[in-house]
C-alpha atoms as a PDB file:
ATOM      1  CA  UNK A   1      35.197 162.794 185.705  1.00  0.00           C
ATOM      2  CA  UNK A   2      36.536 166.317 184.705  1.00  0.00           C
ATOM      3  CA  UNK A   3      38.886 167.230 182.411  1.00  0.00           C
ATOM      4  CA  UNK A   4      41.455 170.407 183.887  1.00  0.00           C
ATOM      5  CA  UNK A   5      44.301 171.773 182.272  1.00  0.00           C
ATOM      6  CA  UNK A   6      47.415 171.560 182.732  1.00  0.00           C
ATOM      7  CA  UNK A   7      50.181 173.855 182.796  1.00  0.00           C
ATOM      8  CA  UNK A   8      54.044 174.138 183.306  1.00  0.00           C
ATOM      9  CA  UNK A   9      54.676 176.179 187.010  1.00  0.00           C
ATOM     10  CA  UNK A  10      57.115 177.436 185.165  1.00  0.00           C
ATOM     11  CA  UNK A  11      56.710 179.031 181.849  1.00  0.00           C
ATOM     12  CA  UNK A  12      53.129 179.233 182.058  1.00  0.00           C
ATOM     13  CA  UNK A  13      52.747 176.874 178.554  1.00  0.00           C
ATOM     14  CA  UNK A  14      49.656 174.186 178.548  1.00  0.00           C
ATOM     15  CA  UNK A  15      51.107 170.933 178.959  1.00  0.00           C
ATOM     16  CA  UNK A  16      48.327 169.020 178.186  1.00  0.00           C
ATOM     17  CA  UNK A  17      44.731 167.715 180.385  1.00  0.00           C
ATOM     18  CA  UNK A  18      44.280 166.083 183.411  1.00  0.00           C
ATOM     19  CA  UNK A  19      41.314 163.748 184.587  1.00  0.00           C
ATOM     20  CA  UNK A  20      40.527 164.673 187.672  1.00  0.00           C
ATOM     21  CA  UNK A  21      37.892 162.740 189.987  1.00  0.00           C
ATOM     22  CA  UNK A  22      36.908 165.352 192.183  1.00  0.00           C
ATOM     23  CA  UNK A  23      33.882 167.895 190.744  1.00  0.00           C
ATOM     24  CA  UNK A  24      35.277 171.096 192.517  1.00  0.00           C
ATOM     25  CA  UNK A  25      35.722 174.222 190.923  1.00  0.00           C
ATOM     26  CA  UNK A  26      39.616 173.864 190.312  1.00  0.00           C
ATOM     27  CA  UNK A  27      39.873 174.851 186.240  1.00  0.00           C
ATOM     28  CA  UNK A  28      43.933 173.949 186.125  1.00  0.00           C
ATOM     29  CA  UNK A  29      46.401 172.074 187.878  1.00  0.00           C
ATOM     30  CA  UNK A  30      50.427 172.850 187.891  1.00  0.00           C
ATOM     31  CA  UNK A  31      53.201 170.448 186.827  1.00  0.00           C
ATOM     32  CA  UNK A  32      56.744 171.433 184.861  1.00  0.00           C
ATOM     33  CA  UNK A  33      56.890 170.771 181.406  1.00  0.00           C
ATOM     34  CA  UNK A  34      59.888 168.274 180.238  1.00  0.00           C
ATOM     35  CA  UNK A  35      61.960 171.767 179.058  1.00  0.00           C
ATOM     36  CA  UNK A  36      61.559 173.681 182.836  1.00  0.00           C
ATOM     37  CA  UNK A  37      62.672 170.426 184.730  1.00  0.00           C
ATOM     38  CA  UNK A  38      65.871 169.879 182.542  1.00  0.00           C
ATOM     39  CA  UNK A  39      66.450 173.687 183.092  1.00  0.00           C
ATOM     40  CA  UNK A  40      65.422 173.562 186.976  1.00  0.00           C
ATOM     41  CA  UNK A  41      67.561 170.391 187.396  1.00  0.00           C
ATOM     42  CA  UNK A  42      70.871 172.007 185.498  1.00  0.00           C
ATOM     43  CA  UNK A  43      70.732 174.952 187.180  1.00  0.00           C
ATOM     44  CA  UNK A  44      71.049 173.255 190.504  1.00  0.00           C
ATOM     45  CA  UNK A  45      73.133 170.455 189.105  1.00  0.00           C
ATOM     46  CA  UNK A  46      70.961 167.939 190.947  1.00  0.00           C
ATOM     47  CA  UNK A  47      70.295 164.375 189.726  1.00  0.00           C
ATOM     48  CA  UNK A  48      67.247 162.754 188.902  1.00  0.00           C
ATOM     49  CA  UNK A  49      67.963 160.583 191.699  1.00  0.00           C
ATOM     50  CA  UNK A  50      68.300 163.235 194.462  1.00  0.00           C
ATOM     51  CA  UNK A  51      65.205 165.499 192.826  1.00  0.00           C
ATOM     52  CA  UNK A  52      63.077 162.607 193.319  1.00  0.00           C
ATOM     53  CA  UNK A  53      64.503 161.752 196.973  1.00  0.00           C
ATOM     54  CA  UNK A  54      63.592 164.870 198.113  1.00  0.00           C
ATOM     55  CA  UNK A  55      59.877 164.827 197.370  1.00  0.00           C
ATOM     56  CA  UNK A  56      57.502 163.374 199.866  1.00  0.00           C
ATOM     57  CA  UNK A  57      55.829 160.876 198.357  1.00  0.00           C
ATOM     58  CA  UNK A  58      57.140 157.551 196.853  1.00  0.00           C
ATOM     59  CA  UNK A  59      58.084 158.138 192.912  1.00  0.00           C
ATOM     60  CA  UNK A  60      59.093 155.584 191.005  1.00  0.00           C
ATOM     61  CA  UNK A  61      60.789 156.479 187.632  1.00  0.00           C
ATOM     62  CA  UNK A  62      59.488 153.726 185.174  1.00  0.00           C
ATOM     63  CA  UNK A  63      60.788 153.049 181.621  1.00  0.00           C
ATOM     64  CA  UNK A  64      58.470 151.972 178.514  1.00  0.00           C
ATOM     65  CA  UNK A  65      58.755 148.486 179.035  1.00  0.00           C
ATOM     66  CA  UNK A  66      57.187 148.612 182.848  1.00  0.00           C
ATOM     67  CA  UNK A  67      60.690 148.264 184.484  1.00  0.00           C
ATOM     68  CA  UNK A  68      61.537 150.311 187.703  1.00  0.00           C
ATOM     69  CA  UNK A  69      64.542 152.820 186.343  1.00  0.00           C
ATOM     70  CA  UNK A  70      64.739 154.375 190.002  1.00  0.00           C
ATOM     71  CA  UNK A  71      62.775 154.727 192.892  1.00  0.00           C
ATOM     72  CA  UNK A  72      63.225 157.359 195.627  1.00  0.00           C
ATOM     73  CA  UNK A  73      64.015 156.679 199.378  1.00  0.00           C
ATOM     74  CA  UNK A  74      59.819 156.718 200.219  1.00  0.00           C
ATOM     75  CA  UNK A  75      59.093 154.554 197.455  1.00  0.00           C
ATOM     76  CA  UNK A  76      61.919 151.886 198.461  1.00  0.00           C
ATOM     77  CA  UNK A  77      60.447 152.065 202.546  1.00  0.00           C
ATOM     78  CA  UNK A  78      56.892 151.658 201.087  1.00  0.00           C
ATOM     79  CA  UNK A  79      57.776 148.751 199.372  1.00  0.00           C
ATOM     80  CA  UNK A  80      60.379 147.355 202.110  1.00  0.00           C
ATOM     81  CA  UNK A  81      63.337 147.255 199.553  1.00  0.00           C
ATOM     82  CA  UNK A  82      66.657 148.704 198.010  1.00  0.00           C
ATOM     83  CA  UNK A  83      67.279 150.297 195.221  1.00  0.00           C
ATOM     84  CA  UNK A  84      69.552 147.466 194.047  1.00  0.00           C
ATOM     85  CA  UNK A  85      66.356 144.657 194.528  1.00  0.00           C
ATOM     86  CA  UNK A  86      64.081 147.401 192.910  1.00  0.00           C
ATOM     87  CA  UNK A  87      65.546 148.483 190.332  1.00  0.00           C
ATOM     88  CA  UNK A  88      65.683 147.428 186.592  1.00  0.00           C
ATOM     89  CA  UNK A  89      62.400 144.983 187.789  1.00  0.00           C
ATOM     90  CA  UNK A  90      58.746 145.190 186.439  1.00  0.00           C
ATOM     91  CA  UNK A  91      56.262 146.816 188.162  1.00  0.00           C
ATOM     92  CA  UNK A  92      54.236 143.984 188.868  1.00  0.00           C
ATOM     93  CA  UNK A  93      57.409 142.359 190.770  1.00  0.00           C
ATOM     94  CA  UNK A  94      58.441 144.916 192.367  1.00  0.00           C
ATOM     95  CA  UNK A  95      54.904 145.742 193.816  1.00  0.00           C
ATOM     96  CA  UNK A  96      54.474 142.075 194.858  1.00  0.00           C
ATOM     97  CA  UNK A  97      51.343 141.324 192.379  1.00  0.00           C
ATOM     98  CA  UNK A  98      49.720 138.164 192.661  1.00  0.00           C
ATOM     99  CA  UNK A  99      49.160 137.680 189.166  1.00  0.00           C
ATOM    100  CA  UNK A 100      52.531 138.685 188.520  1.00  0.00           C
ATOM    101  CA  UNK A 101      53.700 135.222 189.765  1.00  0.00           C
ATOM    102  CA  UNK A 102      51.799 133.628 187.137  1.00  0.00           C
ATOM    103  CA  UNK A 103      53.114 132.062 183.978  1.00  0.00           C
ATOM    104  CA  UNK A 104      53.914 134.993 181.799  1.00  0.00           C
ATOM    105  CA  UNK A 105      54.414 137.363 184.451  1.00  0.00           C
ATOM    106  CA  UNK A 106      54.248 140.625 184.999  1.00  0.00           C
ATOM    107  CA  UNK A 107      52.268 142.250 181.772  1.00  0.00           C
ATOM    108  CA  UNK A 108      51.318 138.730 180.633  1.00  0.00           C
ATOM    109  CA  UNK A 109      48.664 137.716 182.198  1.00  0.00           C
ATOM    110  CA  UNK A 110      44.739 138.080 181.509  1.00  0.00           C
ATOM    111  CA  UNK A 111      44.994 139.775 184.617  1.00  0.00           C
ATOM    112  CA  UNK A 112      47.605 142.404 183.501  1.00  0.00           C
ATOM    113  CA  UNK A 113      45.126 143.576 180.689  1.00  0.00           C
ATOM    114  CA  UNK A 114      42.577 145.527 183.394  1.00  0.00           C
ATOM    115  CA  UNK A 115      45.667 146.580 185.481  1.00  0.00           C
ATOM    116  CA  UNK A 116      45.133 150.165 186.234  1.00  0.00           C
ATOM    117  CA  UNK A 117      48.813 151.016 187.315  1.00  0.00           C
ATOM    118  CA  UNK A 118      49.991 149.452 184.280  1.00  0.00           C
ATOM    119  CA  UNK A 119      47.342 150.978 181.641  1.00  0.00           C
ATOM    120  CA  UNK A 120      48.137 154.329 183.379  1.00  0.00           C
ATOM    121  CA  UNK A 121      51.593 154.069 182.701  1.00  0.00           C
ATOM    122  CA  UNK A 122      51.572 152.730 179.661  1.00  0.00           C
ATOM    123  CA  UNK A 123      48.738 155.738 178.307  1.00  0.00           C
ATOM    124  CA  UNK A 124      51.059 158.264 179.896  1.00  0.00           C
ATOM    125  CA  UNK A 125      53.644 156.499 177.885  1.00  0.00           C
ATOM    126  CA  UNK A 126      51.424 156.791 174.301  1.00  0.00           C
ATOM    127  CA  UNK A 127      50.253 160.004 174.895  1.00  0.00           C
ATOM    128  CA  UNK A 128      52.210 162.219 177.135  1.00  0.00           C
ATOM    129  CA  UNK A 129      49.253 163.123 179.059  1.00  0.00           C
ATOM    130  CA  UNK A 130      49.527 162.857 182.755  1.00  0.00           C
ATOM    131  CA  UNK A 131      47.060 161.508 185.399  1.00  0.00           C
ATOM    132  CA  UNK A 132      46.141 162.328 188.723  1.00  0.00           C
ATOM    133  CA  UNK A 133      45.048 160.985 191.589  1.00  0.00           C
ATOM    134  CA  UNK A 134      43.637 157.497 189.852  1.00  0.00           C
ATOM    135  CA  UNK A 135      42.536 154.753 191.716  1.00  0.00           C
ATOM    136  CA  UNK A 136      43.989 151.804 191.548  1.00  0.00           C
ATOM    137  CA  UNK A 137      44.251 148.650 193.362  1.00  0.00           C
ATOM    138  CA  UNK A 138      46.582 145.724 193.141  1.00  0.00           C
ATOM    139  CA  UNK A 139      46.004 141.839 194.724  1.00  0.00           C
ATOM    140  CA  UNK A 140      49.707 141.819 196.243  1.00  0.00           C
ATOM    141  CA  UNK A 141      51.263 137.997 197.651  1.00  0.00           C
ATOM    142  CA  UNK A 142      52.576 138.679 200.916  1.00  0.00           C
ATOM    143  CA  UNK A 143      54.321 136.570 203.502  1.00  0.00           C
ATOM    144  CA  UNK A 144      51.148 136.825 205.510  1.00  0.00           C
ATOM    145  CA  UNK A 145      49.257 136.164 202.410  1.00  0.00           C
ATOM    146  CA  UNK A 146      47.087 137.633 199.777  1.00  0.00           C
ATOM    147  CA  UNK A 147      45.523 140.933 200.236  1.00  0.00           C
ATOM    148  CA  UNK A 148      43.976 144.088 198.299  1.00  0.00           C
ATOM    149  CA  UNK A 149      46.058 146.977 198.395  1.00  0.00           C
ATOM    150  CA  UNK A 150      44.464 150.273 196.778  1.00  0.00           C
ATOM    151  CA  UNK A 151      46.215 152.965 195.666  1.00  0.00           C
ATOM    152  CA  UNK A 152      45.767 156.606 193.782  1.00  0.00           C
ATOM    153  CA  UNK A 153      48.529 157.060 191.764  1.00  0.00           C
ATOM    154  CA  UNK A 154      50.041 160.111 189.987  1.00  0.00           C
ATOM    155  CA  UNK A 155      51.911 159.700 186.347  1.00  0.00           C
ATOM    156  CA  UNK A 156      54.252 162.307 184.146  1.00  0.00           C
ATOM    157  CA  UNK A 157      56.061 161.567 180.744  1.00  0.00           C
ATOM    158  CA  UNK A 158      59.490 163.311 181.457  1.00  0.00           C
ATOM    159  CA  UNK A 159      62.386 162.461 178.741  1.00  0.00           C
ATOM    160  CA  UNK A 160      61.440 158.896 177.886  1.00  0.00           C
ATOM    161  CA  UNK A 161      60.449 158.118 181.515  1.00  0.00           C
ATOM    162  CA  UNK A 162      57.394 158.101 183.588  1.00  0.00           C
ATOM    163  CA  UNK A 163      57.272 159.313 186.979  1.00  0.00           C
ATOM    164  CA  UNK A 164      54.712 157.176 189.331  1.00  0.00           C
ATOM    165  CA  UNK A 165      53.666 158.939 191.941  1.00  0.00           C
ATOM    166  CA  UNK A 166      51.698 157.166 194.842  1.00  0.00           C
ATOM    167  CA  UNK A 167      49.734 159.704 196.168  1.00  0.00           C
ATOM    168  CA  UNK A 168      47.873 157.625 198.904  1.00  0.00           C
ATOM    169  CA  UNK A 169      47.845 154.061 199.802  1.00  0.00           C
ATOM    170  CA  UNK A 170      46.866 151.000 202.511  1.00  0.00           C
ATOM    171  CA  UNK A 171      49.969 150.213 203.824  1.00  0.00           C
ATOM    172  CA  UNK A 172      50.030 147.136 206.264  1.00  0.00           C
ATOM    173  CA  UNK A 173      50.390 147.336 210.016  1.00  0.00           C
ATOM    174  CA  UNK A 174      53.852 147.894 209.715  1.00  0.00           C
ATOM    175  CA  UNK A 175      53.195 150.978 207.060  1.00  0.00           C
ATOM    176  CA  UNK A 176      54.562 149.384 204.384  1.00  0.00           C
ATOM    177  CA  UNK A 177      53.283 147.547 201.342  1.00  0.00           C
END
């Protein structure tokens, strides 16, 4: 694993390092520092909600305790859902985790300890560092029953959120979760 830097698109300023899983010859990666998206958003009086709706991957907006705080339009058709049965839920829920059905629940289990969505959120969280591109992989309880699902997922600290990007992902036959 390499470490890059990181720095705001914007203003230039190093906004902290990146792990990176590739061994290319990329030395930095672009984001926008917490200061450059409050200005970007203001300027064109956009909400978080339609910011995040038009990006093309699904983003969900997670809080520090693991619940879903939004979730753009991709995110709610890759997990077959609306905002209103998404939102305010824990991760592990609203991804359909196995283990998340266990008594505890989601972040409770033995299971939730070596969760890598979860640890990368919450480190993102602890730090303000963001990630990129991690792999990840879940055991999600579907109708047609229990299957792997693996992921590489994206995370930024903005304001006292997290932004979870899923960069990539198995979707089932129907191309959803």
């Amino acid at each position: 694993m390499k470490i890059i830097k990181q720095i705001c698109s914007y203003c230039k300023t190093q906004i902290g390092d990146v792990k990176k899983q590739n061994s290319d010859d990329e030395q930095i990666s672009h984001g926008i520092c917490s200061d450059c998206f409050v200005k970007v958003m203001t300027g064109y009086g956009e909400s978080l909600d339609s910011f995040i709706d038009s990006l093309d991957e699904p983003i969900l907006v997670m809080d520090e305790q693991g619940r879903v705080v939004t979730v753009n339009k991709k995110g709610q058709e890759m997990l077959s859902g609306e905002l209103e049965d998404i939102k305010g839920h824990l991760g592990g829920d609203v991804f359909r985790c196995a283990y998340a059905k266990l008594p505890g629940g989601c972040g409770k289990t033995l299971h939730c300890q070596s969760c890598v969505v979860r640890r990368t959120v919450e480190e993102t969280f602890k730090t303000g560092n963001p990630s990129v591109k991690v792999p990840a992989c879940l055991d999600v309880d579907i109708m047609t029953g229990k299957r792997k699902i693996r992921f590489l997922i994206s995370t930024k600290k903005i304001d006292g959120v997290v932004l979870l990007r899923i960069d990539d992902f198995q979707p089932d036959e129907s191309g959803n979760l």
